[in-house]
N, C-alpha and C. Protein backbone atom coordinates (compact mmCIF):
# COMPACT_ATOMS: atom_id res chain seq x y z
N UNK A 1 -30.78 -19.31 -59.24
CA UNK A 1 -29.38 -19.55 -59.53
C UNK A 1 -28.95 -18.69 -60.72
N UNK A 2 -27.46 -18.44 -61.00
CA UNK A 2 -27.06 -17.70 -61.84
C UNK A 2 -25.78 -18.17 -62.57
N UNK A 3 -25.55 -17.81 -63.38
CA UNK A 3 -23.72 -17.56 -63.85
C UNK A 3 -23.00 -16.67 -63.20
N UNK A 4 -21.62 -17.04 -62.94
CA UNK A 4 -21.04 -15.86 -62.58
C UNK A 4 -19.50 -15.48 -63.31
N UNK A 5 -19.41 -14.62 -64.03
CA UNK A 5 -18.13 -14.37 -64.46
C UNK A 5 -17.10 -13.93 -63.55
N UNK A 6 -15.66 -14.80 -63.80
CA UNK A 6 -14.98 -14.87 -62.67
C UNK A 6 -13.42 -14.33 -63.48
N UNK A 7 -12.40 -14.78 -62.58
CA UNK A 7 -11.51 -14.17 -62.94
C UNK A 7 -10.36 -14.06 -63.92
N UNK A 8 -10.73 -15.02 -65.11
CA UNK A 8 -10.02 -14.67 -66.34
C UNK A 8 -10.53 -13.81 -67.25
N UNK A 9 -11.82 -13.34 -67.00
CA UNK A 9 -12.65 -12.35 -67.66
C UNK A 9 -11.44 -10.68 -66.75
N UNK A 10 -11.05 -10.59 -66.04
CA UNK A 10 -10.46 -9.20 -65.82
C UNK A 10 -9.17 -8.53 -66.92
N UNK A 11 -9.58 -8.08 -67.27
CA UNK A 11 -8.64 -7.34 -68.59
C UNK A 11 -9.32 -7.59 -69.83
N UNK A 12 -10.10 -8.18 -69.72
CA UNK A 12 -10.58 -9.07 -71.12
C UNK A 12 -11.81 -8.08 -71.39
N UNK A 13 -11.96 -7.62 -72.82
CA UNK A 13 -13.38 -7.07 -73.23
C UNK A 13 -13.82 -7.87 -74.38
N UNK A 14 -13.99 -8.54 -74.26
CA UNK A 14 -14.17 -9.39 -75.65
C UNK A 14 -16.06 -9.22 -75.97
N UNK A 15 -16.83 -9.51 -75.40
CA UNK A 15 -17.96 -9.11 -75.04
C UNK A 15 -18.96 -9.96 -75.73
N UNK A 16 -18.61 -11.14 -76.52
CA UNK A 16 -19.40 -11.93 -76.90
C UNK A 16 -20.54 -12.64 -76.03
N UNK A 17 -20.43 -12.64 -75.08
CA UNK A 17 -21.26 -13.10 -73.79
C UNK A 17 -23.08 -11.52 -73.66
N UNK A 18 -22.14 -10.59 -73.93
CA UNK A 18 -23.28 -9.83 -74.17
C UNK A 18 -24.27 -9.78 -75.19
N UNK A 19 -23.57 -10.02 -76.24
CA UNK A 19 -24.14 -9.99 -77.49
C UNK A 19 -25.38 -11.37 -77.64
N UNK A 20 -25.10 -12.57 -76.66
CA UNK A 20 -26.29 -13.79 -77.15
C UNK A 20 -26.99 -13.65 -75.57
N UNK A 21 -26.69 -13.07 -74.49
CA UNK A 21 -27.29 -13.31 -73.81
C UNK A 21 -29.22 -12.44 -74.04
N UNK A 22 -29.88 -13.46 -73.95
CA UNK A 22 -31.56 -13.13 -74.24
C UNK A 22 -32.00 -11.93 -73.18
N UNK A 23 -31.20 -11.67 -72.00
CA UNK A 23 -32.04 -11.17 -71.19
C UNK A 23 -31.22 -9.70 -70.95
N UNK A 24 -30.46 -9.77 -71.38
CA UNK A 24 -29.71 -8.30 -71.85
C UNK A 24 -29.48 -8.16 -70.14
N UNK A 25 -28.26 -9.10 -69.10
CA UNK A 25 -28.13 -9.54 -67.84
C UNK A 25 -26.69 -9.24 -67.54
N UNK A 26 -25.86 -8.84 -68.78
CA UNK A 26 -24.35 -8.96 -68.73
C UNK A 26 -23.98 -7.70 -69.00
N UNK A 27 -22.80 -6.49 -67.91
CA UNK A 27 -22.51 -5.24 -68.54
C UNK A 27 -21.37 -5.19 -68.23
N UNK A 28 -20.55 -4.29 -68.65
CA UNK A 28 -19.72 -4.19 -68.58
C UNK A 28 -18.81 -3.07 -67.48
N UNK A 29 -17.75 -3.87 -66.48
CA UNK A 29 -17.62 -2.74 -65.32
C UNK A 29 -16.65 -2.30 -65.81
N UNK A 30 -15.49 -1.82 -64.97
CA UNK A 30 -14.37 -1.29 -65.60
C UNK A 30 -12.94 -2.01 -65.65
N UNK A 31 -13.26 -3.41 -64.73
CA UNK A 31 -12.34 -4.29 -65.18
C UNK A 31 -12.48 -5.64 -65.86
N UNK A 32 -14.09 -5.42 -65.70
CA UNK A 32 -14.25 -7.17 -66.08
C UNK A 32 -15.94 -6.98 -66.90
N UNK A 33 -16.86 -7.77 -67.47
CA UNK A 33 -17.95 -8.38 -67.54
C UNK A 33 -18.70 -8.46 -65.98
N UNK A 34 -20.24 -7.90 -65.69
CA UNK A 34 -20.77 -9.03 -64.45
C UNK A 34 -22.01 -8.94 -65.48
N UNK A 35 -22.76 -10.48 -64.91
CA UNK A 35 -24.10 -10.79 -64.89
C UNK A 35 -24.83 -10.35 -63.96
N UNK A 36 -25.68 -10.11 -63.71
CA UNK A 36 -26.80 -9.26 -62.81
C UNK A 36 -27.72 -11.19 -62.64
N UNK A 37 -26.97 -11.24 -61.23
CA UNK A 37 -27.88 -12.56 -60.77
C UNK A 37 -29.17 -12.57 -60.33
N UNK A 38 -29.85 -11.54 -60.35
CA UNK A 38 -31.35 -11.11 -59.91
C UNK A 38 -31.98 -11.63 -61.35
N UNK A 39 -31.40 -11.17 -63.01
CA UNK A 39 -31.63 -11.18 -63.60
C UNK A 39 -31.47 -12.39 -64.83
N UNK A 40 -30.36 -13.43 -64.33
CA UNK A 40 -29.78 -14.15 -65.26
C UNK A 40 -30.99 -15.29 -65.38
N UNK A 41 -31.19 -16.05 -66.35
CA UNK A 41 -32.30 -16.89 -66.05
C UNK A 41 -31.56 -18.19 -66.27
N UNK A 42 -30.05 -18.67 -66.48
CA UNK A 42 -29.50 -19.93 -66.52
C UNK A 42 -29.38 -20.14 -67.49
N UNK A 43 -29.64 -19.47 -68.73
CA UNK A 43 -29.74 -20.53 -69.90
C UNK A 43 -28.29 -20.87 -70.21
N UNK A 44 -27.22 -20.54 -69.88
CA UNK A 44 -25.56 -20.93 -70.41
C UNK A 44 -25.52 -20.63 -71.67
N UNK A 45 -26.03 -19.44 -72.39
CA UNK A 45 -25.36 -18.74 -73.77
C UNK A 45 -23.99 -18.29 -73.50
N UNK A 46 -23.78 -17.52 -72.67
CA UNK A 46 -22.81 -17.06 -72.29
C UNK A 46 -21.63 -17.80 -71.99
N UNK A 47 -21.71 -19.10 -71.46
CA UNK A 47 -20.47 -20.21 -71.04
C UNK A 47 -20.22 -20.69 -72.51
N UNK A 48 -20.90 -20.64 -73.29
CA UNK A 48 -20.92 -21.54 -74.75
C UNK A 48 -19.87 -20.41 -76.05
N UNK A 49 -19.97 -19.17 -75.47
CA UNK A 49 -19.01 -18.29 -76.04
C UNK A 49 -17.84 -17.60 -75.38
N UNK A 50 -18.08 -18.01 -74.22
CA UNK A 50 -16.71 -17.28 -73.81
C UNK A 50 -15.24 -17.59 -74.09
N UNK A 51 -14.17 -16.77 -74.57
CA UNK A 51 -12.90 -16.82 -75.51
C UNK A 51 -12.26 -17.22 -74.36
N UNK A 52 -12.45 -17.12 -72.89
CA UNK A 52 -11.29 -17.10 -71.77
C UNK A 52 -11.72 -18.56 -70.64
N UNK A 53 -13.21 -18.64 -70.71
CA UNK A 53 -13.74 -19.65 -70.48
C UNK A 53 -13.83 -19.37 -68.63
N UNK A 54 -14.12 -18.15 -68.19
CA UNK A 54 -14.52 -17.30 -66.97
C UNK A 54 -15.59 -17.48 -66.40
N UNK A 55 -16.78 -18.28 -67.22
CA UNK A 55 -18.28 -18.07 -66.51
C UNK A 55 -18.63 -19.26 -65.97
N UNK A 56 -19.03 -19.45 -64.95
CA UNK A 56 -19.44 -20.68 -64.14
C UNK A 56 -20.59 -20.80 -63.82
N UNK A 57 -21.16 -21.68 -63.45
CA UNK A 57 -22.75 -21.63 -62.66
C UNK A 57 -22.68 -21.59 -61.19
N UNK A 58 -23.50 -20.78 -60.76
CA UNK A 58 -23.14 -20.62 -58.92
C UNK A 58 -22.50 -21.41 -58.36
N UNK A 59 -23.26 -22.94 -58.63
CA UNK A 59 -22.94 -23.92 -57.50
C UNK A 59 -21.77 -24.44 -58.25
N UNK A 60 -21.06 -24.58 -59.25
CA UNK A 60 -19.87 -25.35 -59.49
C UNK A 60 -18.77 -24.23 -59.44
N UNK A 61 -18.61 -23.07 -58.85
CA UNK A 61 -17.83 -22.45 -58.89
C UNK A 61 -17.01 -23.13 -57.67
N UNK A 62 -15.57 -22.47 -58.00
CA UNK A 62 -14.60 -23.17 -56.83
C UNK A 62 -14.63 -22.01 -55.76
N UNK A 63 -14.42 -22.57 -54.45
CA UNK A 63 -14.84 -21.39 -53.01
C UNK A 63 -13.66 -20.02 -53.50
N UNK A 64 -13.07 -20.04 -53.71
CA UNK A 64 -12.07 -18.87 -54.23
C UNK A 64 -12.53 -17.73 -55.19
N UNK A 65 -13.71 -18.44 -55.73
CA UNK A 65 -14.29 -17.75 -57.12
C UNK A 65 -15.36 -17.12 -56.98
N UNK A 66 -16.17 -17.52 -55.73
CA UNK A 66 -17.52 -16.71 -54.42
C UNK A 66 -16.99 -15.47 -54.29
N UNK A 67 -16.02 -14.87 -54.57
CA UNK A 67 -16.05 -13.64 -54.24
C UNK A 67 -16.51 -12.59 -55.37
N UNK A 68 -16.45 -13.45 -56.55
CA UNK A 68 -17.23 -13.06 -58.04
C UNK A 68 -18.62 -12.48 -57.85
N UNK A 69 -19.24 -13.41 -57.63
CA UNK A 69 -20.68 -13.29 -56.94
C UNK A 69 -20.87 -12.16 -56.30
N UNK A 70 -20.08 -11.56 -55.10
CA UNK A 70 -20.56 -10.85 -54.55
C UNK A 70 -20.26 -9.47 -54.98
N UNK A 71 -18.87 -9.56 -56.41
CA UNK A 71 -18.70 -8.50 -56.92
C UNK A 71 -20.24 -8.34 -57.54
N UNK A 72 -20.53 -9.06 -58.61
CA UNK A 72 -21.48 -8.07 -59.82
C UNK A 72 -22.73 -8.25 -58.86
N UNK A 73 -22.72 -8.31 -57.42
CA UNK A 73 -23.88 -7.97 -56.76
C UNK A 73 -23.84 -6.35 -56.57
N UNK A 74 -22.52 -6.49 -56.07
CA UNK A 74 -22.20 -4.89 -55.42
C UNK A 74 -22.07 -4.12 -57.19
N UNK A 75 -21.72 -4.33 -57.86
CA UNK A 75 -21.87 -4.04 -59.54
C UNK A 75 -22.83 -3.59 -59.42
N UNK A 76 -24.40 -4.37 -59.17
CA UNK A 76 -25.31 -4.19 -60.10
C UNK A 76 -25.90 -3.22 -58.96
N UNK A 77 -25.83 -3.44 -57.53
CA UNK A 77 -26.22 -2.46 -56.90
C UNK A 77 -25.95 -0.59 -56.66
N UNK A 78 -24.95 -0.61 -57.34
CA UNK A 78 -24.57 0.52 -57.68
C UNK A 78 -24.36 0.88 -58.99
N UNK A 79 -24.88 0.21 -59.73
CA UNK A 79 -25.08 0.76 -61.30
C UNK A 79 -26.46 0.21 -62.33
N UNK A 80 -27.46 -0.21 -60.86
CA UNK A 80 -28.54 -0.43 -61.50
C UNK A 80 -29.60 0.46 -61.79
């Protein structure tokens, strides 16, 4: 399972989510933050700082917000 930054993170660079995450899992695209879900290990540093309050955990995301997910998949697959 993972976090997934969703859509109040777009416009936003604030980047505090990068800075505590342990596994160095969060980069930055060109409109938003993704986590690399191959890589995230759950710990919720990232939900505990976010200014916009964008990051969810897989399973409590709302079905509208699944399409997050499959962005910083396609993210990480082309900029890993």
């Amino acid at each position: 399972m993972s976090h997934v930054i969703t859509a109040p993170c777009q416009g936003e660079k604030f980047g505090e989510c990068v800075e505590v995450c342990p596994v160095d899992c969060i980069l930055e695209g060109d409109d938003q933050y993704y986590i690399d879900p191959d890589i995230c290990i759950d710990c919720g540093a990232c939900v505990a700082v976010c200014p916009v309050d964008a990051i969810f955990h897989e399973e409590d995301m709302l079905p509208e917000d699944e399409k997050y997910l499959e962005k910083a998949r396609e993210f990480f697959a082309n900029n890993g």
